[in-house]
C-alpha atoms as a PDB file:
ATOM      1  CA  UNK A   1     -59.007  40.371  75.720  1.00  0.00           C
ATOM      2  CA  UNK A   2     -55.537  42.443  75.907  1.00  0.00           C
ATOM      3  CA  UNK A   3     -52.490  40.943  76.580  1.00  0.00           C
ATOM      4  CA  UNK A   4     -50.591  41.505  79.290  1.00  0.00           C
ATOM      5  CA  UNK A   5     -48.082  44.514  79.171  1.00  0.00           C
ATOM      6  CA  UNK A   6     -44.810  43.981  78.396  1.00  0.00           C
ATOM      7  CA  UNK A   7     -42.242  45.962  80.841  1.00  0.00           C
ATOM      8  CA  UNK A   8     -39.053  47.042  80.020  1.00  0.00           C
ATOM      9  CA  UNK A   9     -36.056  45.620  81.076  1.00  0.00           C
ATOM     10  CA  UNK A  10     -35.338  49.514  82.737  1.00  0.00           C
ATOM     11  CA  UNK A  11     -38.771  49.473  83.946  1.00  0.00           C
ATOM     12  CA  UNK A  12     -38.212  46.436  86.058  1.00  0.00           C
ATOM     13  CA  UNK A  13     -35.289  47.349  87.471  1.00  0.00           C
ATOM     14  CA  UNK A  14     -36.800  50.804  88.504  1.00  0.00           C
ATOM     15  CA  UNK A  15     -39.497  48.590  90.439  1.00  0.00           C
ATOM     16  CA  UNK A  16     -36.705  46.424  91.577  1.00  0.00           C
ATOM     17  CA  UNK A  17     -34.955  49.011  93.379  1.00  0.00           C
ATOM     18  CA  UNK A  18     -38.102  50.440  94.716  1.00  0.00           C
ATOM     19  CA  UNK A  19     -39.225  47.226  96.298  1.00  0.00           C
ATOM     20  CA  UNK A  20     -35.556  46.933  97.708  1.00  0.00           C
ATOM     21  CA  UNK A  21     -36.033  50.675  99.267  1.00  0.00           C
ATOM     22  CA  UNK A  22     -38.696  48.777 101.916  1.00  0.00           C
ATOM     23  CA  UNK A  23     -37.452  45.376 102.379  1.00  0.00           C
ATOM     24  CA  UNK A  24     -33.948  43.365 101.810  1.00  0.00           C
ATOM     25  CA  UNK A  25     -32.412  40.940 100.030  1.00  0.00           C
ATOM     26  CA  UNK A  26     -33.829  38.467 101.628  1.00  0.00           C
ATOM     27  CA  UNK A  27     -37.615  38.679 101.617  1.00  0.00           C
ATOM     28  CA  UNK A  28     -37.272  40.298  97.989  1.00  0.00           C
ATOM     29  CA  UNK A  29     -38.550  37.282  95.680  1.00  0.00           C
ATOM     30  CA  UNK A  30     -39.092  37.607  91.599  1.00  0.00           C
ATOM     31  CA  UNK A  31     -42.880  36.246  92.561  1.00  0.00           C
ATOM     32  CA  UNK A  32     -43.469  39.516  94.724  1.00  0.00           C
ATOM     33  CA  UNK A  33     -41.713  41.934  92.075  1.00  0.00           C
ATOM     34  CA  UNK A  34     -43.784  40.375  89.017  1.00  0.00           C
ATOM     35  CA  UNK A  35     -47.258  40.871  91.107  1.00  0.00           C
ATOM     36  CA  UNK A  36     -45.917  44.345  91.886  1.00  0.00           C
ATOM     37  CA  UNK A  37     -45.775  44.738  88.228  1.00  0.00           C
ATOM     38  CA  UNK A  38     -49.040  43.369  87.340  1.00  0.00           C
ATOM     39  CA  UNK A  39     -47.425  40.350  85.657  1.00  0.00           C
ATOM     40  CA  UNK A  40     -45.969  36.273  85.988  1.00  0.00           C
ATOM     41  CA  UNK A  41     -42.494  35.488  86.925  1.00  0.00           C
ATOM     42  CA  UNK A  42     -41.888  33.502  83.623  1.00  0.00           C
ATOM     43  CA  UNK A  43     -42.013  36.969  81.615  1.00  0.00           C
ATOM     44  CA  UNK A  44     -39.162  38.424  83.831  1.00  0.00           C
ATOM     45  CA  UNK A  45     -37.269  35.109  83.533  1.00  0.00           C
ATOM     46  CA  UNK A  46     -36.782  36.289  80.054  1.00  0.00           C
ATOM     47  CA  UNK A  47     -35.101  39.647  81.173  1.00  0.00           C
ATOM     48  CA  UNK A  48     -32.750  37.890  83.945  1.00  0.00           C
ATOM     49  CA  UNK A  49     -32.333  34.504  84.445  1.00  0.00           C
ATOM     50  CA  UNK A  50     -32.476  33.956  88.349  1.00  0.00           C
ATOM     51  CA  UNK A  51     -33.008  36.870  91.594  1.00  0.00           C
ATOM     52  CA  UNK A  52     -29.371  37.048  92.026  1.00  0.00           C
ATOM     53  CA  UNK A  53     -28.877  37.900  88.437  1.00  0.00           C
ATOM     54  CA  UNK A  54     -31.321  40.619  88.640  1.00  0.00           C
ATOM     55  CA  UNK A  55     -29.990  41.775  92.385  1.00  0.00           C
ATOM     56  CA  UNK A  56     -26.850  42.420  90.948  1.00  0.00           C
ATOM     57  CA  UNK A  57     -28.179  44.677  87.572  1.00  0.00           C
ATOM     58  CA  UNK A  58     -30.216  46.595  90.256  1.00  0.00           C
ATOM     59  CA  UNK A  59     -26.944  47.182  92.494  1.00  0.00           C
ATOM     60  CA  UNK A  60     -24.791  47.706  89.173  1.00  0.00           C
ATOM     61  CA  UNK A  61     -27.443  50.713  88.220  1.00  0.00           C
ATOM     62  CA  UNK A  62     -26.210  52.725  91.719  1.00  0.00           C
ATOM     63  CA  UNK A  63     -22.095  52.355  90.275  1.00  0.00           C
ATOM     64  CA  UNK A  64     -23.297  53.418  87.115  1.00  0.00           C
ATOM     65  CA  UNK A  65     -25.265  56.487  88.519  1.00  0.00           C
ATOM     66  CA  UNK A  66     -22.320  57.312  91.028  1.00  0.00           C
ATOM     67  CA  UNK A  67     -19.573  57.296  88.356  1.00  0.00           C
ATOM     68  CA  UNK A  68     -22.042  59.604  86.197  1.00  0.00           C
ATOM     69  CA  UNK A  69     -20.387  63.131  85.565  1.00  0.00           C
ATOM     70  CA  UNK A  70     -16.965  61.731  87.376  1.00  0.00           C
ATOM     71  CA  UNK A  71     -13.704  63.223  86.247  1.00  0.00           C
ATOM     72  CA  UNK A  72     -10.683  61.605  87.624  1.00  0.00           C
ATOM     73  CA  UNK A  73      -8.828  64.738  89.779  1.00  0.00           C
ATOM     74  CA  UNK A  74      -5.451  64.655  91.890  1.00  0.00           C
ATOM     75  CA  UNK A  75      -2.867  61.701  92.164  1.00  0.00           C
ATOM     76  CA  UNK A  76      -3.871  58.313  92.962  1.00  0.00           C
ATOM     77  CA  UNK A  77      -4.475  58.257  96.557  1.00  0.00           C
ATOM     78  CA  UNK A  78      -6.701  61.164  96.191  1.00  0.00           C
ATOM     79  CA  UNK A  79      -8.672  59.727  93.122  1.00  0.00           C
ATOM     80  CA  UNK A  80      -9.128  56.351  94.825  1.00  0.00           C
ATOM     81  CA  UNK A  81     -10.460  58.391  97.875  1.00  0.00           C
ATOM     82  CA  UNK A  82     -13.147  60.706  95.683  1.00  0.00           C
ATOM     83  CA  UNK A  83     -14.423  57.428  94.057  1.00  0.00           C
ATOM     84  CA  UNK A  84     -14.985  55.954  97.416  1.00  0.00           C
ATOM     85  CA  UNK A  85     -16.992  58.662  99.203  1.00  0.00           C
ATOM     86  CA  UNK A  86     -18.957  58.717  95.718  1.00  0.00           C
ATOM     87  CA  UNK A  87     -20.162  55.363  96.193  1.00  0.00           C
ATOM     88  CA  UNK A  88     -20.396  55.633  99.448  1.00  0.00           C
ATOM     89  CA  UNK A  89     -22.773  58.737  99.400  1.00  0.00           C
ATOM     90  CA  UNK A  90     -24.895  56.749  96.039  1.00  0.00           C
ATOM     91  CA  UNK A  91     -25.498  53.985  98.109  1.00  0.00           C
ATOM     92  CA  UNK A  92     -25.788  55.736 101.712  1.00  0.00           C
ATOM     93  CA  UNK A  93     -29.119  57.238  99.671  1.00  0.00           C
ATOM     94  CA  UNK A  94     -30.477  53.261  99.327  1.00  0.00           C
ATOM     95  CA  UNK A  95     -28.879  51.401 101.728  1.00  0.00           C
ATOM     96  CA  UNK A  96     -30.699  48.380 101.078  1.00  0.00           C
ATOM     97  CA  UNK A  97     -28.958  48.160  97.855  1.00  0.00           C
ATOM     98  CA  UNK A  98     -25.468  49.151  99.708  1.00  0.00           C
ATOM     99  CA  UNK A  99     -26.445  45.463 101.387  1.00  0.00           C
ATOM    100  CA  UNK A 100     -27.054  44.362  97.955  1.00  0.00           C
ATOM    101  CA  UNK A 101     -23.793  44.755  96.221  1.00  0.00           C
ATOM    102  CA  UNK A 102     -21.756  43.741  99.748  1.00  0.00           C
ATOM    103  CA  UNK A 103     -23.347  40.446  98.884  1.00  0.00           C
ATOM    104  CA  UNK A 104     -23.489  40.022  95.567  1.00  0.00           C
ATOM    105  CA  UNK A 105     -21.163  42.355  93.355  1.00  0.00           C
ATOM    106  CA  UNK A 106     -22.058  42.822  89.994  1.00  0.00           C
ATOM    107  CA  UNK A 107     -20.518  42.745  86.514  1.00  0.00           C
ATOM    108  CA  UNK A 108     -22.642  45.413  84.801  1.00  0.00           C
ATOM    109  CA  UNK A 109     -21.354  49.075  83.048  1.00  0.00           C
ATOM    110  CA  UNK A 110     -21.249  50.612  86.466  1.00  0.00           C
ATOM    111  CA  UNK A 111     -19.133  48.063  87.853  1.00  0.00           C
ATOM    112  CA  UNK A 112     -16.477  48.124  84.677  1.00  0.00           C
ATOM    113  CA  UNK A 113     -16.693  51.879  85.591  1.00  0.00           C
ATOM    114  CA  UNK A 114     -15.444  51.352  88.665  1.00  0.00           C
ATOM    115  CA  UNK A 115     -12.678  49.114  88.291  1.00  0.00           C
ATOM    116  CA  UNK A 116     -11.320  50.771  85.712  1.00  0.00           C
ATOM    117  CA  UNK A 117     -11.192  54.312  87.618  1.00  0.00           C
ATOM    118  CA  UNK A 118      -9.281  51.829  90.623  1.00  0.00           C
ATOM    119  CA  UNK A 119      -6.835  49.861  88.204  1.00  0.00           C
ATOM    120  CA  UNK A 120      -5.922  53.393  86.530  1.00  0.00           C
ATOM    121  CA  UNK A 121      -5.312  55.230  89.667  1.00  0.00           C
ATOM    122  CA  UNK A 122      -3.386  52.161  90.871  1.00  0.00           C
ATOM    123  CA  UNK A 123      -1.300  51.879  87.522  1.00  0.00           C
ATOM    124  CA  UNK A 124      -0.802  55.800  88.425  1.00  0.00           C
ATOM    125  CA  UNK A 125       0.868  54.838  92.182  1.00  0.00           C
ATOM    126  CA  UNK A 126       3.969  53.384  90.426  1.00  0.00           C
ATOM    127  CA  UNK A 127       3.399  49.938  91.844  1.00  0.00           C
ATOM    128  CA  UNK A 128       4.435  47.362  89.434  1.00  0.00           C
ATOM    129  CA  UNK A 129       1.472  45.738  87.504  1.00  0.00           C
ATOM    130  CA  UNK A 130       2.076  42.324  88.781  1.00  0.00           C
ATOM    131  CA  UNK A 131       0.873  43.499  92.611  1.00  0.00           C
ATOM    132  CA  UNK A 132      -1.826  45.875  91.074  1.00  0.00           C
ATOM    133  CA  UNK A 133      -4.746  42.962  90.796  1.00  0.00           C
ATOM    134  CA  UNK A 134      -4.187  41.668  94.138  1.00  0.00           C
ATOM    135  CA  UNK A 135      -4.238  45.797  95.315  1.00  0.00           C
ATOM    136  CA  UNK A 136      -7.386  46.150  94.030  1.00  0.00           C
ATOM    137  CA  UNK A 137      -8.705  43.338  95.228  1.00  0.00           C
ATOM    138  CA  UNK A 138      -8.014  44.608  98.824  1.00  0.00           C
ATOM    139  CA  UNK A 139      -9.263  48.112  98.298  1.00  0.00           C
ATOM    140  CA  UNK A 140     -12.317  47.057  96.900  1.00  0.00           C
ATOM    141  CA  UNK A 141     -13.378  44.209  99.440  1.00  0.00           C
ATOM    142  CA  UNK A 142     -12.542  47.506 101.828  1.00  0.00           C
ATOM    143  CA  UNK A 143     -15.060  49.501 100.185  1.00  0.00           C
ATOM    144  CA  UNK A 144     -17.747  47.156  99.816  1.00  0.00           C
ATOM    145  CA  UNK A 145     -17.360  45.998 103.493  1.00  0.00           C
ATOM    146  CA  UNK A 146     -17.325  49.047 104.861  1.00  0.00           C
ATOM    147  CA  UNK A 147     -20.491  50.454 102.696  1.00  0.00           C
ATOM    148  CA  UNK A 148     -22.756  47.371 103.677  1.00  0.00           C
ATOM    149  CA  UNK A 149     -21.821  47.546 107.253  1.00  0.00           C
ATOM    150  CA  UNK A 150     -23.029  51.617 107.430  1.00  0.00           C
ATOM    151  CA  UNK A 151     -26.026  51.068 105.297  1.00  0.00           C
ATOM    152  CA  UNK A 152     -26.991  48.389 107.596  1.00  0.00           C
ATOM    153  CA  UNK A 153     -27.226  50.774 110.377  1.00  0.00           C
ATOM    154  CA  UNK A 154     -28.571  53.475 108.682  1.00  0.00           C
ATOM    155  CA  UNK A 155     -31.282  51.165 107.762  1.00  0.00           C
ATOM    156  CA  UNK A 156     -32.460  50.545 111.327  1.00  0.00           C
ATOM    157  CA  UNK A 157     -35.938  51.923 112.547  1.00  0.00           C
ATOM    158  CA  UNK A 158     -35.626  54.547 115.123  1.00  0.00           C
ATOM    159  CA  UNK A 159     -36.823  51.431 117.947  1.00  0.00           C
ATOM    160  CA  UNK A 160     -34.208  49.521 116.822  1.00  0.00           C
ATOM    161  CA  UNK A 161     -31.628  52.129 117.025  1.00  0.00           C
ATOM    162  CA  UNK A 162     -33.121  52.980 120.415  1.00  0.00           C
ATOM    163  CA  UNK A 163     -33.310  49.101 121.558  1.00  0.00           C
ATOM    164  CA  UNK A 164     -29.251  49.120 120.806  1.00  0.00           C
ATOM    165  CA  UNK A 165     -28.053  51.768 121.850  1.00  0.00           C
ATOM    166  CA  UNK A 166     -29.290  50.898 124.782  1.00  0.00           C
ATOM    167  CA  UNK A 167     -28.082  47.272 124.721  1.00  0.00           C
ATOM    168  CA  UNK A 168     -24.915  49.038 124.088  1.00  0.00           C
ATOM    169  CA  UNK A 169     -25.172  51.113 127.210  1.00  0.00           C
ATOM    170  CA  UNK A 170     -25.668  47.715 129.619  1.00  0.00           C
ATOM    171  CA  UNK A 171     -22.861  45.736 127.841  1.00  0.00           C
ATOM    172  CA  UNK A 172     -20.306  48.431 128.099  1.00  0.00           C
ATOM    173  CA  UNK A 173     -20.859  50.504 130.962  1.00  0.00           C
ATOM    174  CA  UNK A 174     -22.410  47.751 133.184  1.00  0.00           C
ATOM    175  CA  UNK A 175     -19.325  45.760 132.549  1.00  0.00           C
ATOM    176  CA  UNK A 176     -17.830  43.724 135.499  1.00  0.00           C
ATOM    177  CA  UNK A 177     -14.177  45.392 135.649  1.00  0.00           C
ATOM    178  CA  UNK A 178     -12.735  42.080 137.312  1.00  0.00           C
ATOM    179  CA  UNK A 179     -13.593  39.808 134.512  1.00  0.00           C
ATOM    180  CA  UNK A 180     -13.490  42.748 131.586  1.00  0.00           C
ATOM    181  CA  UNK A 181     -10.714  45.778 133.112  1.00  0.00           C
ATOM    182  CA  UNK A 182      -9.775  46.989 130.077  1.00  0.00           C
ATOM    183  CA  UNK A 183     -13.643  47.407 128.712  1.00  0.00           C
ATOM    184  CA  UNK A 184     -14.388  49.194 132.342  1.00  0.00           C
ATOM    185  CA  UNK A 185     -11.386  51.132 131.675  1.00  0.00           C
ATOM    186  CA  UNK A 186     -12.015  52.409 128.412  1.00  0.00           C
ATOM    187  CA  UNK A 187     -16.390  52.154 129.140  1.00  0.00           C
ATOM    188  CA  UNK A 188     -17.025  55.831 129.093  1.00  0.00           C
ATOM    189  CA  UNK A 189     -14.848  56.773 126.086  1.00  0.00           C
ATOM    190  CA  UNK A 190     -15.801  53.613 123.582  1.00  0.00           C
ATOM    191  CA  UNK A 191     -18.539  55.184 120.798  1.00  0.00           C
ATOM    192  CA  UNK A 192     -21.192  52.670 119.463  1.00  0.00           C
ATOM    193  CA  UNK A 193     -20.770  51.167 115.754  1.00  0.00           C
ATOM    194  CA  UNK A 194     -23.103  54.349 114.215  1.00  0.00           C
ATOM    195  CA  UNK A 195     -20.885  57.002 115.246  1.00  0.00           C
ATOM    196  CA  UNK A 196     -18.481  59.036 113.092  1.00  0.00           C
ATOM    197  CA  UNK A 197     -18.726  56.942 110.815  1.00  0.00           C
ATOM    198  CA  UNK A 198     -17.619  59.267 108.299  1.00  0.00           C
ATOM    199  CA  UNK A 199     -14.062  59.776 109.612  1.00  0.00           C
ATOM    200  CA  UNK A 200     -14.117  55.872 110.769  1.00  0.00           C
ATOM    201  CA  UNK A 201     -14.134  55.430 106.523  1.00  0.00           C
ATOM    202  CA  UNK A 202     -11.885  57.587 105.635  1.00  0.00           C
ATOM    203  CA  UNK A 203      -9.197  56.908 108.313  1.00  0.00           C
ATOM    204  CA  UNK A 204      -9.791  53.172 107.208  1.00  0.00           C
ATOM    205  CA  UNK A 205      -9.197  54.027 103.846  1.00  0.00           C
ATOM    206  CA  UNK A 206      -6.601  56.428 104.508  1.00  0.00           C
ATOM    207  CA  UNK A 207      -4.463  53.574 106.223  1.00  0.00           C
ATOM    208  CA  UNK A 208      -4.927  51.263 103.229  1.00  0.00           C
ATOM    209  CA  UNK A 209      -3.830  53.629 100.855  1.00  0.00           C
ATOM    210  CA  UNK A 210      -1.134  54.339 103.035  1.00  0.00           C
ATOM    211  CA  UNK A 211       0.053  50.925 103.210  1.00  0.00           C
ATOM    212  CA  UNK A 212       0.030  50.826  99.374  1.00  0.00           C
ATOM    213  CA  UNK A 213       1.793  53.815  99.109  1.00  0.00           C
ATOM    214  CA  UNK A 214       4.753  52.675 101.579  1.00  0.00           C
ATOM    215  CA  UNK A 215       5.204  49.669  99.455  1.00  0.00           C
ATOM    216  CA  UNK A 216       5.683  51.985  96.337  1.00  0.00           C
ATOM    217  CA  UNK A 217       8.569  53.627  98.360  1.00  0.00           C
ATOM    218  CA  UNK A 218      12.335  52.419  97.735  1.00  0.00           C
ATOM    219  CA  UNK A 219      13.521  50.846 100.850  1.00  0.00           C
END
């Protein structure tokens, strides 16, 4: 009788990631990916020891592929700024994975990638290298929040994007103006979470880099 195939550690992280494409992080299970692959959850134990391990190799592969073919261009603020919509457009194309590495980082070659793109252009601003860590701590937390958030909208079925906006509609435009004024006030003019969310990042980006950059500045 033949034995049971033996899948690549490459393999099972392209199966991964597929399985992650129609569900989340949460009903994903090793049990379900191994019987996807035909196999037992002991043989993957010996490719990653636990789920979170192997969540974060799967979220590490969309860095790596982001930061593929990158050439750092311009000064600091506007590498820090190309790197950003790069992983935001890599994991805007999988946003269950987006959800992935909001929750769970990663420590792969994609991730190294990206820090050291971030620490460089940092280095770059002039600030001194004492206040660069905690920097780059900010931006990325920034980054990562901002990423998860959008790919958990874009994620939503076109009922559920139907069900809230108009949820959205009732809470803001039926709003009592005695108990809420200034959300009767601004009702008609307020946009829902899933619009422009493009310039939303940017602007939010724009204004932390900003804020770096004025600390850089001799008073």
């Amino acid at each position: 009788m033949a034995g049971r195939r033996r899948w690549s550690t490459e393999e099972i992280l392209d199966t991964a990631a597929e399985l992650l494409r129609t569900s989340d992080a949460e009903s994903f299970s090793v049990r379900k990916l191994a019987a996807t692959l035909g196999t037992d959850s002991s043989s993957l134990y010996r490719h990653f020891r636990s789920k979170t391990e192997l969540l974060r190799a799967v979220a590490d592969r969309i860095l790596a592929a982001a930061m593929d073919g990158y050439r750092p261009e311009g000064d600091w603020k506007q590498r820090i700024t190309a790197l950003a919509l790069r992983l935001r457009e890599a994991f805007g194309q999988q946003p269950q994975l987006a959800v992935v590495w909001g929750r769970y980082a990663s420590s792969g070659a994609g991730s190294r990638l990206v820090m050291e793109e971030v620490l460089q252009a940092l280095r770059a601003s002039g600030l001194p290298d004492e206040e660069i860590p905690a920097r780059y701590h900010r931006i990325v937390i920034l980054l990562a929040a901002l990423i998860a958030s959008e790919a958990g909208i874009s994620s939503l079925t076109t009922e559920e994007h139907e069900q809230g906006m108009e949820l959205f509609r009732v809470a803001v435009l039926g709003a009592d103006p005695e108990r809420f004024p200034a959300l009767a006030h601004y009702a008609r003019d307020i946009r829902p979470l899933g619009a422009d969310r493009r310039d939303a990042f940017e602007e939010i980006l724009a204004a932390q880099l900003a804020h770096i950059e004025a600390a850089i500045r001799p008073s």
